[in-house]
Protein backbone atom coordinates (compact mmCIF):
# COMPACT_ATOMS: atom_id res chain seq x y z
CA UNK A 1 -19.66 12.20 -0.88
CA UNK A 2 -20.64 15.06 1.40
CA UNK A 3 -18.08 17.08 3.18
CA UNK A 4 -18.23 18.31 6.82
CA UNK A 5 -15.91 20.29 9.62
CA UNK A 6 -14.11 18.21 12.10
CA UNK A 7 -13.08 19.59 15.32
CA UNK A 8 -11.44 22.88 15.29
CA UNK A 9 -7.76 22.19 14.21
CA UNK A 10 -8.37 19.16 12.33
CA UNK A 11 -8.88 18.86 8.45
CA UNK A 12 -12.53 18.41 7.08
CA UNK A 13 -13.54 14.94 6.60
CA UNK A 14 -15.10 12.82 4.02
CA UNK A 15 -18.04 10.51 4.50
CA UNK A 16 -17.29 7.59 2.56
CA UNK A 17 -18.18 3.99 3.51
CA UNK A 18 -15.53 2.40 0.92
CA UNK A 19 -17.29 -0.34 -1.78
CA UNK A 20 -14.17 -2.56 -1.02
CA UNK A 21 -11.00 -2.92 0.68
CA UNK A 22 -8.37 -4.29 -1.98
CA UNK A 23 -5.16 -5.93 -0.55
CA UNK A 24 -2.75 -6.43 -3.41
CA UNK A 25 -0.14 -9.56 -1.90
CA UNK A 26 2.64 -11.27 -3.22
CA UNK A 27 3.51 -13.44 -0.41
CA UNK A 28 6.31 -11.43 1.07
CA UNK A 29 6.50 -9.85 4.65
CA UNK A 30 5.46 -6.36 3.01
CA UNK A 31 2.49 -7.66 1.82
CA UNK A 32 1.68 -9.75 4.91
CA UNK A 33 1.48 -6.03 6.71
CA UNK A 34 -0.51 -4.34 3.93
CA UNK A 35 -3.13 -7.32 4.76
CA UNK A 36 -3.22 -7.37 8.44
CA UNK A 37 -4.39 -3.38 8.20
CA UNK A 38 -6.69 -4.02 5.72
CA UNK A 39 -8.39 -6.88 7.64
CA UNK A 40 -9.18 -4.36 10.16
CA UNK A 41 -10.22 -1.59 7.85
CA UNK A 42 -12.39 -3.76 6.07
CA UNK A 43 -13.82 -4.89 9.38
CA UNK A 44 -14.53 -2.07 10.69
CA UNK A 45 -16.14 -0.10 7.43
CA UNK A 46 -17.82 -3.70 7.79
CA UNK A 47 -16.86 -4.04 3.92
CA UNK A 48 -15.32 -6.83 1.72
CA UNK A 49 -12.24 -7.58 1.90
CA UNK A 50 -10.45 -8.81 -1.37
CA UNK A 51 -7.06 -10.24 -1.73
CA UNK A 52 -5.55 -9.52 -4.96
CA UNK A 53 -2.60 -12.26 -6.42
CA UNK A 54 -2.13 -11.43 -10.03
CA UNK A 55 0.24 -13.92 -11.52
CA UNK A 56 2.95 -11.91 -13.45
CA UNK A 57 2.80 -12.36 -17.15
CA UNK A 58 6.53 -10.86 -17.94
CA UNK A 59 8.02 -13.06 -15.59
CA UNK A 60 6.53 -16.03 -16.80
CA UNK A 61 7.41 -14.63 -20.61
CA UNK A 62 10.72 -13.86 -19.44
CA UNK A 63 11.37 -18.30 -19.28
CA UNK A 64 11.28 -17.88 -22.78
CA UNK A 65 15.04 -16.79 -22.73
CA UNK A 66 17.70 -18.79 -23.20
CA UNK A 67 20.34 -17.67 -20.51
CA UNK A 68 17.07 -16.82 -17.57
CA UNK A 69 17.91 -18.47 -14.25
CA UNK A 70 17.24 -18.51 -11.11
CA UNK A 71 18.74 -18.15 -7.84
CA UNK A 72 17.61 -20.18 -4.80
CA UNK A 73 17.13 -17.48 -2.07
CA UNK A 74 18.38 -19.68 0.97
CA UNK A 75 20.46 -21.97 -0.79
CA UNK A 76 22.43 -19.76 -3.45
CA UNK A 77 22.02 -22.22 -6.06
CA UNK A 78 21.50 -21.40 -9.77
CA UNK A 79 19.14 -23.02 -12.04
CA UNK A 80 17.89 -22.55 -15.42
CA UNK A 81 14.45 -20.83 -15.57
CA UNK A 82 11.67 -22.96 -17.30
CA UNK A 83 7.85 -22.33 -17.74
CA UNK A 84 7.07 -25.01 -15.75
CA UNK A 85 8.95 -24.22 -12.79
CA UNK A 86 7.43 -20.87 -13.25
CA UNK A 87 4.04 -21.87 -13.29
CA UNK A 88 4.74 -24.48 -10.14
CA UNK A 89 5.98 -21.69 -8.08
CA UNK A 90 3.14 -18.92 -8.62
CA UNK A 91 0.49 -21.66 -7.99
CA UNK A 92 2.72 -22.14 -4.58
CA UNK A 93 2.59 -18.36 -4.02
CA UNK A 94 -1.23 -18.54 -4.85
CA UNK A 95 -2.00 -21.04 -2.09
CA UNK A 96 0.11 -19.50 0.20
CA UNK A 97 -1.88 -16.14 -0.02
CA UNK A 98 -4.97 -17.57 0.29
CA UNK A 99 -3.70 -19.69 3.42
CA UNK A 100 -2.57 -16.18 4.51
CA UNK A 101 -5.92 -14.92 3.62
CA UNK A 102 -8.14 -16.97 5.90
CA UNK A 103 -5.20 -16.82 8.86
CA UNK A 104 -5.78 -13.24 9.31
CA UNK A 105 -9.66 -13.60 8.95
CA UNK A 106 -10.30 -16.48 11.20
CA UNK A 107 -12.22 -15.74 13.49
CA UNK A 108 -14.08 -12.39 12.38
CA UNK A 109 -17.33 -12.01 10.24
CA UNK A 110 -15.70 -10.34 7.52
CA UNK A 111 -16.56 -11.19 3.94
CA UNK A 112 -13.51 -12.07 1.80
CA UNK A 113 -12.54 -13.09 -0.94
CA UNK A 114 -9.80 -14.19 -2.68
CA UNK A 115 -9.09 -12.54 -7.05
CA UNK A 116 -6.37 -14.33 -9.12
CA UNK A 117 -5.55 -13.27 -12.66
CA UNK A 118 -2.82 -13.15 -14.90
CA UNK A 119 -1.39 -10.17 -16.39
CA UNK A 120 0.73 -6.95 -15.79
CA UNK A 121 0.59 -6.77 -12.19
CA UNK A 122 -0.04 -2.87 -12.62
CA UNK A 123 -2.34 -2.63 -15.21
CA UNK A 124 -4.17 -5.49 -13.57
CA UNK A 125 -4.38 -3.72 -10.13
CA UNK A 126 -5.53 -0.70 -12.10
CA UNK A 127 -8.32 -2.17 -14.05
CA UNK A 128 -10.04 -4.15 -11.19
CA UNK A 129 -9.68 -0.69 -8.73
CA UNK A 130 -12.91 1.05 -8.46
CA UNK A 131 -12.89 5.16 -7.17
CA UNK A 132 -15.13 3.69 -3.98
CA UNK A 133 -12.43 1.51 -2.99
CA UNK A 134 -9.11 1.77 -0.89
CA UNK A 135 -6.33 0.15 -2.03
CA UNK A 136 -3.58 -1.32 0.69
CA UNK A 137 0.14 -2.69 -1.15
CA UNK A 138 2.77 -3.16 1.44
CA UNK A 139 6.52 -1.89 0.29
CA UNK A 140 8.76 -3.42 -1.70
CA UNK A 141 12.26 -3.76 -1.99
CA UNK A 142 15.40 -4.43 0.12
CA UNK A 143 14.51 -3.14 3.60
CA UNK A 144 16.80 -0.83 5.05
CA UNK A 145 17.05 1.19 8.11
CA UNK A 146 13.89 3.42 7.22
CA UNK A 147 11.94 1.02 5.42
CA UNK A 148 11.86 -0.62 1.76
CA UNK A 149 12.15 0.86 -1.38
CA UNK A 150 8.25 1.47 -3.27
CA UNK A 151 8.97 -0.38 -6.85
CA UNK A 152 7.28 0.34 -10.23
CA UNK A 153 3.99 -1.12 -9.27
CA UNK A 154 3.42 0.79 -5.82
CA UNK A 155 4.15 3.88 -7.56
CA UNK A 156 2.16 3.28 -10.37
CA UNK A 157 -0.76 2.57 -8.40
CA UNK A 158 -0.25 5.91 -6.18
CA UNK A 159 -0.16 7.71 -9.16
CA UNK A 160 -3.10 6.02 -11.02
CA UNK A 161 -4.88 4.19 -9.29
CA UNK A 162 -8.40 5.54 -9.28
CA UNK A 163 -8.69 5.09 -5.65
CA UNK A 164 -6.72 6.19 -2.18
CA UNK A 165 -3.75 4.07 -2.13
CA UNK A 166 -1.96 2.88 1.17
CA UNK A 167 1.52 1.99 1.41
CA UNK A 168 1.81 -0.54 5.00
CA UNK A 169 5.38 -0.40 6.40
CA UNK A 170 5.87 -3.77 7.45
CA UNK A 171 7.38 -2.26 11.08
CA UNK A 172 3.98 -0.56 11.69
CA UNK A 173 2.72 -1.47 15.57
CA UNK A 174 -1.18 -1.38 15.62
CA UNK A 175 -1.05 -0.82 19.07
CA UNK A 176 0.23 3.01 18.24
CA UNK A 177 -1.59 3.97 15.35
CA UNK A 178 -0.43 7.69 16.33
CA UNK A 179 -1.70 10.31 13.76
CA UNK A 180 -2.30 10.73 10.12
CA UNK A 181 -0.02 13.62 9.47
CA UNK A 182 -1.31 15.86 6.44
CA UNK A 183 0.37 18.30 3.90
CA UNK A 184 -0.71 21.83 4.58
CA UNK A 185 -1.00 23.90 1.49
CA UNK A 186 1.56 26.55 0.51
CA UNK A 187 0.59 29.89 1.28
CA UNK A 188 -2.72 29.43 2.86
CA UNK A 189 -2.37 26.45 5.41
CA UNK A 190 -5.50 24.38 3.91
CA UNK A 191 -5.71 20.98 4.62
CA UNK A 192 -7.57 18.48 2.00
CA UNK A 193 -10.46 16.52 3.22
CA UNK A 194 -9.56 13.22 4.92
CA UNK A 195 -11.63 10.33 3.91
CA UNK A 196 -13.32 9.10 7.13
CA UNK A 197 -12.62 5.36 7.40
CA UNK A 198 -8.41 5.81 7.88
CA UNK A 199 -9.84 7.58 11.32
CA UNK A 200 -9.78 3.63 12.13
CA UNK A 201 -6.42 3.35 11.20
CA UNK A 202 -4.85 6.15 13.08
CA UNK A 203 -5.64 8.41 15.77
CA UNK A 204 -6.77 11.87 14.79
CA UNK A 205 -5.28 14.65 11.99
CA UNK A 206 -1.95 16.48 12.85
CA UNK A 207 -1.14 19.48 10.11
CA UNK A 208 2.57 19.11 8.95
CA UNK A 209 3.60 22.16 7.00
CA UNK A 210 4.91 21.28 2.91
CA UNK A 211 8.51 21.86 2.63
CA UNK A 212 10.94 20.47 0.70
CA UNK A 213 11.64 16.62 0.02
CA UNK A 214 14.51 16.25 2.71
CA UNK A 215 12.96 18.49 5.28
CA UNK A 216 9.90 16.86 5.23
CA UNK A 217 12.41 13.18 5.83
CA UNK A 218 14.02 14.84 8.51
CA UNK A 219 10.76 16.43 10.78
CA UNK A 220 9.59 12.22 9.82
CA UNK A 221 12.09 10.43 11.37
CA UNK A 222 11.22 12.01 14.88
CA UNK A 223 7.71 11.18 14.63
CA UNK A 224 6.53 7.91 16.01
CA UNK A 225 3.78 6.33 14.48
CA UNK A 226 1.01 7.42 12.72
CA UNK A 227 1.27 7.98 8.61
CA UNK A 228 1.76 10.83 6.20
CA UNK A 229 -1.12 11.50 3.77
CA UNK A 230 -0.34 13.62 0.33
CA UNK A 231 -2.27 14.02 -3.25
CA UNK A 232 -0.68 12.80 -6.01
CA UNK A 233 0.29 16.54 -7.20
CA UNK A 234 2.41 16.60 -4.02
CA UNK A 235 3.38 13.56 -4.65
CA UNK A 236 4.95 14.12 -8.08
CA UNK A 237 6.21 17.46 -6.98
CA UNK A 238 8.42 15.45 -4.18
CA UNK A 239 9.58 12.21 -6.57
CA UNK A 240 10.45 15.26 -8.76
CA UNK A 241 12.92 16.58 -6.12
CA UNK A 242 13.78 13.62 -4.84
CA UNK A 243 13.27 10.17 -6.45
CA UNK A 244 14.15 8.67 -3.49
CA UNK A 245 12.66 10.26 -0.53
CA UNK A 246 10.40 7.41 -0.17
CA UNK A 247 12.20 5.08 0.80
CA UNK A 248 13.22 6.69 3.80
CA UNK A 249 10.44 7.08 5.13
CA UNK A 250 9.71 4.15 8.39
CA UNK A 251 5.68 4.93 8.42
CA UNK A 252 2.61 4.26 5.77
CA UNK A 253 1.94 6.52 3.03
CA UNK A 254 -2.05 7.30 2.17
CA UNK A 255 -2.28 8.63 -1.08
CA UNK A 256 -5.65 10.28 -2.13
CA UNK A 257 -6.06 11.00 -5.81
């Protein structure tokens, strides 16, 4: 990938046409967002566009218990958890993501494709990501009033994956991408390079300064739109200060290994 100099004040970009866009769903509303951004990456690197449903092989293990149930989400009502109703309701969740799949690509000439497996759901994701690809997850967890809570897979995958990783608030408006907002270096003020295709998904570089975990929350909740980009060393150094600052964050999250 060959490096060159943006315009003065923004960071140096990457040209990369991505092999793949990966969209790793589960059926919820997070997910649903995570999709509807990659359709239009994918589009407009003019890419495939894979959905990823990986069936999750400790909660169907976990049937095997003898006091697992289940509680009805609208109704309240507890059941026992069986195999079978297991297996009924991830082949439901499979058909609904590829329904959702071919909703948000109707009507574009985008090739797609739909991957189902079985497994870990992280180790899964990590074995079928490729370092030419660009991974979209939406967040996870009980929303709040800055957003969801990133679980065990989403941070797994923005600290392994072998790939940039996008985490798609669910509030996001398209119609205000606003700006990717990127970590300055201590000391110096460098930027890292900026892989060229998330230019489609926001609207030029802004330099943020690196400060500490609840600083950085607090000059975030001002902005409006746009996303915050970070390595994974910056990353870790802010879950290490905070292992929650995440979740207050109300924009996407690009993570570039």
């Amino acid at each position: 990938m060959a490096e060159h100099d943006g315009p003065a004040g923004e960071a140096p970009g990457v040209s990369l046409i991505a092999a793949r866009v990966l969209a790793l769903l589960d059926a919820s509303r997070y997910s649903l967002a995570a999709l509807g951004a990659a359709v239009r990456l994918a589009e407009r690197q003019e890419v495939e566009l894979v959905a990823l449903y990986i069936e999750d092989q400790d909660l169907l293990h976990s049937a095997a218990f003898p006091f697992a149930r289940e509680v009805g989400a609208q109704t309240g009502l507890v059941r026992r958890l069986t195999a079978p109703s297991l297996e009924a309701s991830l082949a439901r969740q499979a058909a609904r993501v590829g329904h959702d799949l071919e909703l948000a690509v109707a009507g574009r000439r985008l090739r797609h494709s739909l991957h189902v497996s079985r497994g870990r759901v992280l180790a899964e994701a990590l074995a079928f990501a490729a370092p030419g690809d660009i991974m979209l997850i939406g967040k996870a967890g009980p929303a709040g009033p800055l957003g969801g809570r990133p679980g065990a897979t989403g941070l797994g995958l923005m600290l392994g994956a072998p790939c940039p990783v996008v985490v798609w608030d669910e509030g996001r408006e398209p119609a205000e991408p606003g700006p990717l907002r990127v970590l300055a270096s201590p000391g110096t003020g460098a930027l890292p390079a900026v892989p060229a295709p998330f230019s489609t998904l926001f609207d030029g570089i802004e330099p943020l300064p690196r400060g500490a975990a609840a600083d950085l929350v607090r000059r975030l909740s001002v902005c409006r739109g746009g996303a915050l980009m970070l390595d994974r060393a910056a990353l870790r150094a802010l879950l290490a200060e905070d292992p929650d600052w995440l979740a207050r964050l109300a924009m996407p999250v690009v993570v570039v290994p």
